[in-house]
N, C-alpha and C. Protein backbone atom coordinates (compact mmCIF):
# COMPACT_ATOMS: atom_id res chain seq x y z
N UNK A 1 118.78 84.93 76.60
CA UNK A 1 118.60 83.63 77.22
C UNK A 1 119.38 83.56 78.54
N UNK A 2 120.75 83.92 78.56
CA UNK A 2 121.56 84.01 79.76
C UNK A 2 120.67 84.87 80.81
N UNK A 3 120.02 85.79 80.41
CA UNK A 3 119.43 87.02 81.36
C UNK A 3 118.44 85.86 82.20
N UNK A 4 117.53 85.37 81.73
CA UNK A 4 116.61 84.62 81.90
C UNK A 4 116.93 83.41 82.76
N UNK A 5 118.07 82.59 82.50
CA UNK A 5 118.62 81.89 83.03
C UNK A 5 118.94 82.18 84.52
N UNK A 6 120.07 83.41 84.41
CA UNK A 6 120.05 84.43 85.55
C UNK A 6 119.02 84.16 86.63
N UNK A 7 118.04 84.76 85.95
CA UNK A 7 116.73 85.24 86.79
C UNK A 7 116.48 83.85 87.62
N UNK A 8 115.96 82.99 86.72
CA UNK A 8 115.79 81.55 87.44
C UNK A 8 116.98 81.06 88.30
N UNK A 9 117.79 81.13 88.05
CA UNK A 9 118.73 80.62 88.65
C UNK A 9 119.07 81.45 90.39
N UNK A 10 118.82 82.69 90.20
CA UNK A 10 118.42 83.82 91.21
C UNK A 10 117.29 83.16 92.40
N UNK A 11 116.43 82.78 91.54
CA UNK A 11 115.23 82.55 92.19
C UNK A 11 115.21 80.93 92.99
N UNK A 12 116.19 80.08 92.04
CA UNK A 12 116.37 78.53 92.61
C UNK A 12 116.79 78.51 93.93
N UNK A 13 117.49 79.91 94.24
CA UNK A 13 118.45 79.57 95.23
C UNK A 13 117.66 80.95 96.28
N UNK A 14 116.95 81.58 95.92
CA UNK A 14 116.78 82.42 96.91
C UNK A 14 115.54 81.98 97.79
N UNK A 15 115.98 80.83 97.92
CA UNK A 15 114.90 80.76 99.67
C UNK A 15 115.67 80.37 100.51
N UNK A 16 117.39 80.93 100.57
CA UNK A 16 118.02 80.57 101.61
C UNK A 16 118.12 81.62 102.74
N UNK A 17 118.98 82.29 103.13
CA UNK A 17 119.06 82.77 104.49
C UNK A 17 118.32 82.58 105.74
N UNK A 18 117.45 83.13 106.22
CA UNK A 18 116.44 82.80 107.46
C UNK A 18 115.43 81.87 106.69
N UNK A 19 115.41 81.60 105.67
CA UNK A 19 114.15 80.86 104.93
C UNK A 19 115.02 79.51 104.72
N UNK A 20 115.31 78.73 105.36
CA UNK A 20 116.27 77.05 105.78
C UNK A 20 115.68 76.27 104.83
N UNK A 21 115.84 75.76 104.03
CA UNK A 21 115.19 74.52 103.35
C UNK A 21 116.55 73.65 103.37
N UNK A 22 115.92 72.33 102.92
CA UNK A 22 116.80 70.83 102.08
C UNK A 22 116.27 71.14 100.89
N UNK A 23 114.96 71.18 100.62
CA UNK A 23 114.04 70.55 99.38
C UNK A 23 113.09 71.83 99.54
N UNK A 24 112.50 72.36 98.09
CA UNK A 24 111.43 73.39 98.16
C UNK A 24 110.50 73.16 96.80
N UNK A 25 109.63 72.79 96.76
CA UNK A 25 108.83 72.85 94.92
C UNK A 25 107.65 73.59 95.14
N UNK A 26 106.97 74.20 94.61
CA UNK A 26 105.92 75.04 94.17
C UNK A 26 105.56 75.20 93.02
N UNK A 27 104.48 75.61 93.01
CA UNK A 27 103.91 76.21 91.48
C UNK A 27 103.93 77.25 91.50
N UNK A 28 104.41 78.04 89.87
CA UNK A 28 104.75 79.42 90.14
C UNK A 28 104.03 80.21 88.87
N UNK A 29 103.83 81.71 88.61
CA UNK A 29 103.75 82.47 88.24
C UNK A 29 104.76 83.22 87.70
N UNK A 30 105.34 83.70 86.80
CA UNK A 30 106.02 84.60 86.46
C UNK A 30 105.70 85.55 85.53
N UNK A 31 104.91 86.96 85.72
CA UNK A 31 105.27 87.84 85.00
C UNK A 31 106.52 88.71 84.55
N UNK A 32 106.46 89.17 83.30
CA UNK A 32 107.48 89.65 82.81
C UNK A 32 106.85 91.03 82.58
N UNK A 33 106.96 92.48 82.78
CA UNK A 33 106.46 93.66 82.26
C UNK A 33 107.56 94.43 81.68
N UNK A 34 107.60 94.54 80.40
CA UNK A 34 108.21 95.92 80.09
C UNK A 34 107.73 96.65 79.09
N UNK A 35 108.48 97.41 78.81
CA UNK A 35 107.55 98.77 78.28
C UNK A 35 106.97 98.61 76.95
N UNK A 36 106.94 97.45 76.38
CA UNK A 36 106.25 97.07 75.07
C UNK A 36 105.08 95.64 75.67
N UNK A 37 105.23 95.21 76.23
CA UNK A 37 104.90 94.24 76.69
C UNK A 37 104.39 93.35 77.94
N UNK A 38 103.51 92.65 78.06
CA UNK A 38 103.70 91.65 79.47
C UNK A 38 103.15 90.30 79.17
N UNK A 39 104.33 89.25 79.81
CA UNK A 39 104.32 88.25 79.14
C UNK A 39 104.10 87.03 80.76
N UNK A 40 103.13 86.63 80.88
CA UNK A 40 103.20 85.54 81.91
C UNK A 40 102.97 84.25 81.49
N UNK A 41 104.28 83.57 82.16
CA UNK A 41 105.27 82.44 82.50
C UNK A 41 104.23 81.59 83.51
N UNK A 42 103.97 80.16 83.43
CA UNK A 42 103.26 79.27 84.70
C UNK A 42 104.43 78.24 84.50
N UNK A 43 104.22 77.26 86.05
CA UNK A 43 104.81 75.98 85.78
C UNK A 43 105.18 75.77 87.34
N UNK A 44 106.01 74.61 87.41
CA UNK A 44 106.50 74.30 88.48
C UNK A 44 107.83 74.30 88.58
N UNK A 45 108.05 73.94 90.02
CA UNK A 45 110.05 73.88 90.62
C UNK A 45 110.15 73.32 91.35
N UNK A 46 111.20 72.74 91.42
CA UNK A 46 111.93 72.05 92.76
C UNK A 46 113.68 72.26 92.96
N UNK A 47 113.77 72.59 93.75
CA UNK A 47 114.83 73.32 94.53
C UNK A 47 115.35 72.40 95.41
N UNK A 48 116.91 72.57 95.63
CA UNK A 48 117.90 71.43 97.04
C UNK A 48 118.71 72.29 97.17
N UNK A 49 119.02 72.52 98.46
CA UNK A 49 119.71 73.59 99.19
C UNK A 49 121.15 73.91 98.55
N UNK A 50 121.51 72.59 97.75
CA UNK A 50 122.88 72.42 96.89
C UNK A 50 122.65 72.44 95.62
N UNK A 51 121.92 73.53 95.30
CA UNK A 51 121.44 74.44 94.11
C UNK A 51 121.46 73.32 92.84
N UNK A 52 120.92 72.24 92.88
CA UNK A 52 120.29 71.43 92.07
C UNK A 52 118.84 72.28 91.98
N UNK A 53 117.90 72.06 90.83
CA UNK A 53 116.57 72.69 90.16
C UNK A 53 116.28 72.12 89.10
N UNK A 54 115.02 72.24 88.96
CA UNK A 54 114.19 71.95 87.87
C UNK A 54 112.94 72.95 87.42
N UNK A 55 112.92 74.08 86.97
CA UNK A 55 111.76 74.59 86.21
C UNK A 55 110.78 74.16 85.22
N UNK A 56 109.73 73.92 85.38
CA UNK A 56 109.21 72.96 84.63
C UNK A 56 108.25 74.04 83.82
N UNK A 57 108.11 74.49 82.67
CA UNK A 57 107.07 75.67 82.02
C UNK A 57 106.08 75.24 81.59
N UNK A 58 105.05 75.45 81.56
CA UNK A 58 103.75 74.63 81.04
C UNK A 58 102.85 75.90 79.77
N UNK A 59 103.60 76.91 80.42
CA UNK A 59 103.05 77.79 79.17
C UNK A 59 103.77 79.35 79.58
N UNK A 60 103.97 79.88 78.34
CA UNK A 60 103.09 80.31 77.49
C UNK A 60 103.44 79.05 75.96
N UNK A 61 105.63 78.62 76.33
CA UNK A 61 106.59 77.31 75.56
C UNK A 61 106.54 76.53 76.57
N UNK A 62 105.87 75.41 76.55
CA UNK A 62 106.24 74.51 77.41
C UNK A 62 107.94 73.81 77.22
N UNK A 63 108.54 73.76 78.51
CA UNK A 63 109.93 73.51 78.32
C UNK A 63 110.41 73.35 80.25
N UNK A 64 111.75 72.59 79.57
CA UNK A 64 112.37 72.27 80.99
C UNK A 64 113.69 73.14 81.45
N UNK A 65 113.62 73.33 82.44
CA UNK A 65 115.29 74.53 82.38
C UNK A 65 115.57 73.35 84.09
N UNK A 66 117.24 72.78 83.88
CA UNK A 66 117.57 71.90 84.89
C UNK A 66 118.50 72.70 85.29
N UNK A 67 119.00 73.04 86.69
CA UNK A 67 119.72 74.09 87.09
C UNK A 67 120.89 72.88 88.11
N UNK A 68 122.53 72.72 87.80
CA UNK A 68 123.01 72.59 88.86
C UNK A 68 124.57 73.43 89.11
N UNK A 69 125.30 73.21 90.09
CA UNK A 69 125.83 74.17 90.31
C UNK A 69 127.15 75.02 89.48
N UNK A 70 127.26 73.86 88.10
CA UNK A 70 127.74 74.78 87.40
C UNK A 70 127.47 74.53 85.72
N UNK A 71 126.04 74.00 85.17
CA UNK A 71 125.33 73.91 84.12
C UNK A 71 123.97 74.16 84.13
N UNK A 72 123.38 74.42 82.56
CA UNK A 72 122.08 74.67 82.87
C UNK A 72 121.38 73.90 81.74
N UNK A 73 121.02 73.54 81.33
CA UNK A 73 120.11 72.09 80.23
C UNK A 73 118.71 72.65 80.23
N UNK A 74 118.33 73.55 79.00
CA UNK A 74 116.91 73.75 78.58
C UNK A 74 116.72 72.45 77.43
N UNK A 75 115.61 71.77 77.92
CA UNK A 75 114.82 71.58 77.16
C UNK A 75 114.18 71.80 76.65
N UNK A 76 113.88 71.96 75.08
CA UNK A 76 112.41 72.41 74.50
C UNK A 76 111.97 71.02 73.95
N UNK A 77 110.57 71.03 73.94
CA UNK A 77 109.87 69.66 73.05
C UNK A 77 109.45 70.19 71.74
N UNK A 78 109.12 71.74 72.02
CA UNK A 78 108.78 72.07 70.38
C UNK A 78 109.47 72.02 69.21
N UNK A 79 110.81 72.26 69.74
CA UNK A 79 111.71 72.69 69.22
C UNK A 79 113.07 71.27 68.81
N UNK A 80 112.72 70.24 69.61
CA UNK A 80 113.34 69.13 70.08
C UNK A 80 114.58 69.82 70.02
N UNK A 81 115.06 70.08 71.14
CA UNK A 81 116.48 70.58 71.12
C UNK A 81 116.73 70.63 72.83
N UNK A 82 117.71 70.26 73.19
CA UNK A 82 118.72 71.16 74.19
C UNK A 82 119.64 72.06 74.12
N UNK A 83 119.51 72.96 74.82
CA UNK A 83 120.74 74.00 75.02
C UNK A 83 121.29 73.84 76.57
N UNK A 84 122.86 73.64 76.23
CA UNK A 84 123.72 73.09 77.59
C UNK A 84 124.61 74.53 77.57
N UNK A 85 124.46 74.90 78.53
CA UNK A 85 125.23 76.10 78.91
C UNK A 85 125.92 76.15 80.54
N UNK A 86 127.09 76.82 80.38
CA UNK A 86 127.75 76.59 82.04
C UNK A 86 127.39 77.60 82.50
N UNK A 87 127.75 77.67 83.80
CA UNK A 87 127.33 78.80 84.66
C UNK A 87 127.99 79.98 85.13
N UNK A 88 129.26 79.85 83.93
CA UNK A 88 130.53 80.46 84.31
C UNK A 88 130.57 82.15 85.17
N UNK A 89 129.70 82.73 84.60
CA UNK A 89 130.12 84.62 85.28
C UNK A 89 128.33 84.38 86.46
N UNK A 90 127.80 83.46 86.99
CA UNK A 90 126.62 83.48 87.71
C UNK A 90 127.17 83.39 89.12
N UNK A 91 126.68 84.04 89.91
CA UNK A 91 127.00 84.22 91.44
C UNK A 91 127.06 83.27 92.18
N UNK A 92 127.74 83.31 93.23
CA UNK A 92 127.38 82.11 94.08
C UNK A 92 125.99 83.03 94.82
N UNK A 93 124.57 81.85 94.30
CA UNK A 93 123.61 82.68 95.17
C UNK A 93 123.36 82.09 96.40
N UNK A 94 124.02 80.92 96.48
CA UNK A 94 123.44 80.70 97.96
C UNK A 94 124.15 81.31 98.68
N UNK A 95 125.04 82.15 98.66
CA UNK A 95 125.88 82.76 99.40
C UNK A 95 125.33 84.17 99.23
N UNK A 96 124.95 84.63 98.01
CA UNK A 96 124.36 86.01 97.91
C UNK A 96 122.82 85.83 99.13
N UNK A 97 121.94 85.12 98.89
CA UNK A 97 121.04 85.16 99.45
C UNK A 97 121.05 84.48 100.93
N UNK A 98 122.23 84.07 101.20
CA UNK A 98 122.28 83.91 102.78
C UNK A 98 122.67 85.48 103.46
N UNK A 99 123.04 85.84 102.43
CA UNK A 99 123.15 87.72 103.51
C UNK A 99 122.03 88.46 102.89
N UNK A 100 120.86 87.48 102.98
CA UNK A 100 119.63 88.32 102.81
C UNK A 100 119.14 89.30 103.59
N UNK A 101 118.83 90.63 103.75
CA UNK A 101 118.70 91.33 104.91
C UNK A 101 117.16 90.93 104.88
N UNK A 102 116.65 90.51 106.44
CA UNK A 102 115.25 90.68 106.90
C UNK A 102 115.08 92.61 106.94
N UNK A 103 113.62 92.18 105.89
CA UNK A 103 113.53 94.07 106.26
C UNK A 103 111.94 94.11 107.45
N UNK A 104 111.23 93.34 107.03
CA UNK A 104 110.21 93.36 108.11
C UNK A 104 110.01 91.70 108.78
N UNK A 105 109.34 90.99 109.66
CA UNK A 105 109.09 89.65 109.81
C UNK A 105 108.84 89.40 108.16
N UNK A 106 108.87 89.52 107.11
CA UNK A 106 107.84 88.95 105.98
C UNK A 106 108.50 89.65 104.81
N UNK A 107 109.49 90.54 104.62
CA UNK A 107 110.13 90.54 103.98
C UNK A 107 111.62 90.57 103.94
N UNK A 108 112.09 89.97 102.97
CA UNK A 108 113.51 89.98 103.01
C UNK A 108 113.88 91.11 101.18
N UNK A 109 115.57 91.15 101.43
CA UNK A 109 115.97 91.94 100.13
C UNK A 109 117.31 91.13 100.18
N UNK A 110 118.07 91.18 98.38
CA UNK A 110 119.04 90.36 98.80
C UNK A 110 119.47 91.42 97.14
N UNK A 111 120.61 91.81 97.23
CA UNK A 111 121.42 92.65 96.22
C UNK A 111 122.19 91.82 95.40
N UNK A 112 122.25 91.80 93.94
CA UNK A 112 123.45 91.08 93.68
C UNK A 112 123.58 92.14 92.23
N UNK A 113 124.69 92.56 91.52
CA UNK A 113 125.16 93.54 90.06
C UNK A 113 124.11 94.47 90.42
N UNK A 114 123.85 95.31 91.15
CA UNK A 114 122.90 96.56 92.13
C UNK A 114 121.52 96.27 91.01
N UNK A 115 121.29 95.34 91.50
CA UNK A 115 119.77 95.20 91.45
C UNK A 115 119.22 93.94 92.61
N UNK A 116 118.26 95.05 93.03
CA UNK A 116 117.70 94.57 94.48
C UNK A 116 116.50 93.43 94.15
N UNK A 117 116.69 92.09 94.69
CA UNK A 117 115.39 91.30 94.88
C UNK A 117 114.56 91.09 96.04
N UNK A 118 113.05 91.64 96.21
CA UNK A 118 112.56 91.29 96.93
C UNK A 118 111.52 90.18 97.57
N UNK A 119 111.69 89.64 98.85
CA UNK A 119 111.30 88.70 98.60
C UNK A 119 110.43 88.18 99.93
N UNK A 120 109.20 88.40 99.80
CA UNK A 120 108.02 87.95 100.66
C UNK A 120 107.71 86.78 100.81
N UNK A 121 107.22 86.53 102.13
CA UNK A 121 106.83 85.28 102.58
C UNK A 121 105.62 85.96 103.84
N UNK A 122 105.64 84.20 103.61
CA UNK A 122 104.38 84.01 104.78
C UNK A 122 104.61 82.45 105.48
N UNK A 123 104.14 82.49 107.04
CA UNK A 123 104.84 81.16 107.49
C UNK A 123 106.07 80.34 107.37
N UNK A 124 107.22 81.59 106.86
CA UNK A 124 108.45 80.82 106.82
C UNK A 124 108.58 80.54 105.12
N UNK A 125 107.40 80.58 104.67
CA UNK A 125 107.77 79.90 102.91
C UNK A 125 107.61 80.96 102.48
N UNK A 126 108.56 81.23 101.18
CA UNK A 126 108.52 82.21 99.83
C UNK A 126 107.00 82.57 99.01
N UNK A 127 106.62 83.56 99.18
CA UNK A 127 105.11 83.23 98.04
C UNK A 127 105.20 84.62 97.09
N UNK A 128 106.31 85.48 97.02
CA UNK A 128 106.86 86.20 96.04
C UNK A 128 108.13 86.70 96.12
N UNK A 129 108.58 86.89 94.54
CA UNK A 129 110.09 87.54 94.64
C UNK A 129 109.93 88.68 93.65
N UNK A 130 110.22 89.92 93.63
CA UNK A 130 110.00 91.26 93.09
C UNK A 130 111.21 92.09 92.60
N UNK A 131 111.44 92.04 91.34
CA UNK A 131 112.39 92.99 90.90
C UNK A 131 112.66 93.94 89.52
N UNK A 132 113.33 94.54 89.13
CA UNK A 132 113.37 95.12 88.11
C UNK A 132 114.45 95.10 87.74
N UNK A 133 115.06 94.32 86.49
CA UNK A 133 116.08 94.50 85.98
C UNK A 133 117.01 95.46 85.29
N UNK A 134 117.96 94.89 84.50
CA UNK A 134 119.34 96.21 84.17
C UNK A 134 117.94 96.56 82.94
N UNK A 135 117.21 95.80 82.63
CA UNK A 135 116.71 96.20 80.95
C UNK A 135 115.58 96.84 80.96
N UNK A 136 115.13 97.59 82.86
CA UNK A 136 113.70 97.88 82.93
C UNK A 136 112.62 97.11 82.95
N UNK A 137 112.87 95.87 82.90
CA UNK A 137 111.64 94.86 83.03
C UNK A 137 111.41 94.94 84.51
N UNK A 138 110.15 94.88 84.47
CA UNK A 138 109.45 94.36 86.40
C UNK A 138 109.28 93.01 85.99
N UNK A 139 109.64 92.55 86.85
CA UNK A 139 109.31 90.60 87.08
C UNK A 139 108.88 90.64 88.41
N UNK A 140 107.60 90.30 88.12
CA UNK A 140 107.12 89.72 89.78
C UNK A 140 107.03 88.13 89.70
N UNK A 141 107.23 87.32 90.61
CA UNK A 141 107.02 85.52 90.71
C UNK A 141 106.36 85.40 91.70
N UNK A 142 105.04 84.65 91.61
CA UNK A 142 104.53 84.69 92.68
C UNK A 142 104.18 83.11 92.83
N UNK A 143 104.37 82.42 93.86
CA UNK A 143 104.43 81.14 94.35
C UNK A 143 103.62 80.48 95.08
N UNK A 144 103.16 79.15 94.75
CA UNK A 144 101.40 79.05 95.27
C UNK A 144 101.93 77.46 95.87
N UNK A 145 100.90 77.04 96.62
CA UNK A 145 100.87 75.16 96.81
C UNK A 145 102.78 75.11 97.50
N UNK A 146 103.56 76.09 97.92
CA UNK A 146 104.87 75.29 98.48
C UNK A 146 104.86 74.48 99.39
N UNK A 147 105.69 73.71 99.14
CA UNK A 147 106.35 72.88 100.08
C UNK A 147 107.57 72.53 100.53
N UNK A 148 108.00 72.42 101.59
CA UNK A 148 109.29 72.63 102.38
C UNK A 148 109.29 71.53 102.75
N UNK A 149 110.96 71.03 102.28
CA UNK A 149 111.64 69.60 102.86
C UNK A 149 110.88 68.03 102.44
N UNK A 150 110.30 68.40 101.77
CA UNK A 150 109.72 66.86 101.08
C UNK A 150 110.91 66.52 99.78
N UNK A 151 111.12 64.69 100.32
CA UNK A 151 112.33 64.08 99.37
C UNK A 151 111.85 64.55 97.92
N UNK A 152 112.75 64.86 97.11
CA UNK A 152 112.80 64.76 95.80
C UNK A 152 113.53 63.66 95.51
N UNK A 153 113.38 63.29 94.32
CA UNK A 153 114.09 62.15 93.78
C UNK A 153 115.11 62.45 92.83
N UNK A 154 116.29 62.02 93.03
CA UNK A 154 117.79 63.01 92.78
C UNK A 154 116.97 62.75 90.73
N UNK A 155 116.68 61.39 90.26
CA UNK A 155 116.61 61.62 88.72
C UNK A 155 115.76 62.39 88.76
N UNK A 156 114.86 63.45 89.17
CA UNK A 156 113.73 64.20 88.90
C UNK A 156 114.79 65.26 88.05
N UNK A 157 115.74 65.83 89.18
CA UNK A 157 116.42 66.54 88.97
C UNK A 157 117.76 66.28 87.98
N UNK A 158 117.83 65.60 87.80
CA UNK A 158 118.96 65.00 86.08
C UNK A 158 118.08 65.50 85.07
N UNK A 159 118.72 65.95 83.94
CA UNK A 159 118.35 66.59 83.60
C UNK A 159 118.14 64.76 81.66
N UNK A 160 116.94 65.12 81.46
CA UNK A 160 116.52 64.13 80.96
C UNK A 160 116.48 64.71 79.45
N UNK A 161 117.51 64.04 77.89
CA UNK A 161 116.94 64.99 77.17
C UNK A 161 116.59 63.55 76.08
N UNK A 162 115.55 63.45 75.54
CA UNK A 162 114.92 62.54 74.42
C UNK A 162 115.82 62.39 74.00
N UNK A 163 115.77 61.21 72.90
CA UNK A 163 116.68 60.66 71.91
C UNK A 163 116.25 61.33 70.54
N UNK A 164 117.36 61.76 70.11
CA UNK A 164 117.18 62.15 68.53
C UNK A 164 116.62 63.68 68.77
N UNK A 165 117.01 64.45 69.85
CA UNK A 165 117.14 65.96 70.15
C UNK A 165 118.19 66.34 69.80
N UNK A 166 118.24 67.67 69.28
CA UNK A 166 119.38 68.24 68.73
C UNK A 166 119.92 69.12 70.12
N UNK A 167 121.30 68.99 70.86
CA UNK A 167 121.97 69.37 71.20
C UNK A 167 122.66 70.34 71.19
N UNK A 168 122.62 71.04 71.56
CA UNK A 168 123.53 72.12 71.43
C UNK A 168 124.28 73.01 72.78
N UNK A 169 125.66 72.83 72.31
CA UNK A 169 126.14 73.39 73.61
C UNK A 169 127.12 74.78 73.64
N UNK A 170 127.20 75.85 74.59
CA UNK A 170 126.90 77.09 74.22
C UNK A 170 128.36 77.47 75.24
């Protein structure tokens, strides 16, 4: 779960360096490939340059993952539960991904525990991030409909959990 967290949390924050936002949401894609398996992830996000997030999953578990700069609040509805976890050993990524190296106009790479993320665009916006983890998984994310600098509404991003959810904190 932490790995995963990771990943998203990687990804909340990596449209910084030459890629400037306030505000970023899209609909996304996430495959997962590894060597038994491939598992694709849909849903939406919204991103603030001060690493507030919201992942929103619509399938394969629909669920909420709220990202800020030092907690993380999954929601599940199936499951009625939260899991509250801190962010304690996670990078500062807006700082990792502000020394994003441009490798061509359209791609960037940004290193963090030597595994490289890559990360394509077009017109200035993100529309994939490419990597392979410590566990051999390929994760590609690929990002559709973005939008740059439109207000979010700070409760979008609070992290909202039903009444009579079981809690749990980690």
């Amino acid at each position: 779960m932490k790995k995963i967290l990771l990943i998203f949390a990687f990804c909340v924050a990596s449209f910084a360096s030459e890629l400037n936002f306030n505000t970023i949401e899209s609909d996304f894609a996430q495959v997962v490939n590894s060597k038994e398996s491939k598992v694709t992830y849909t849903g939406k996000f919204y991103a603030t340059s001060d690493n507030n997030a919201l992942w929103i999953y619509y399938s394969p578990t629909p669920k909420k993952i709220y990202f800020s700069a030092t907690h993380v609040v999954v929601v599940e509805d199936e499951l009625e539960q939260a899991v509250v976890s801190k962010l304690e050993n996670t990078p500062n990524l807006a700082q990792i991904l502000a020394n994003a190296k441009k490798i061509t106009p359209t791609l960037y790479k940004a290193v963090y525990d030597d595994v490289e993320y890559f990360i394509n665009t077009k017109n200035g916006l993100p529309q994939s991030i490419d990597y392979q983890d410590k566990l051999d998984n390929k994760i590609k994310i690929t990002l559709n409909n973005t939008i740059k600098d439109k207000s979010i509404p700070a409760n979008l991003l609070t992290p909202n959990v039903p009444k009579g959810y079981d809690i749990i904190t980690q």
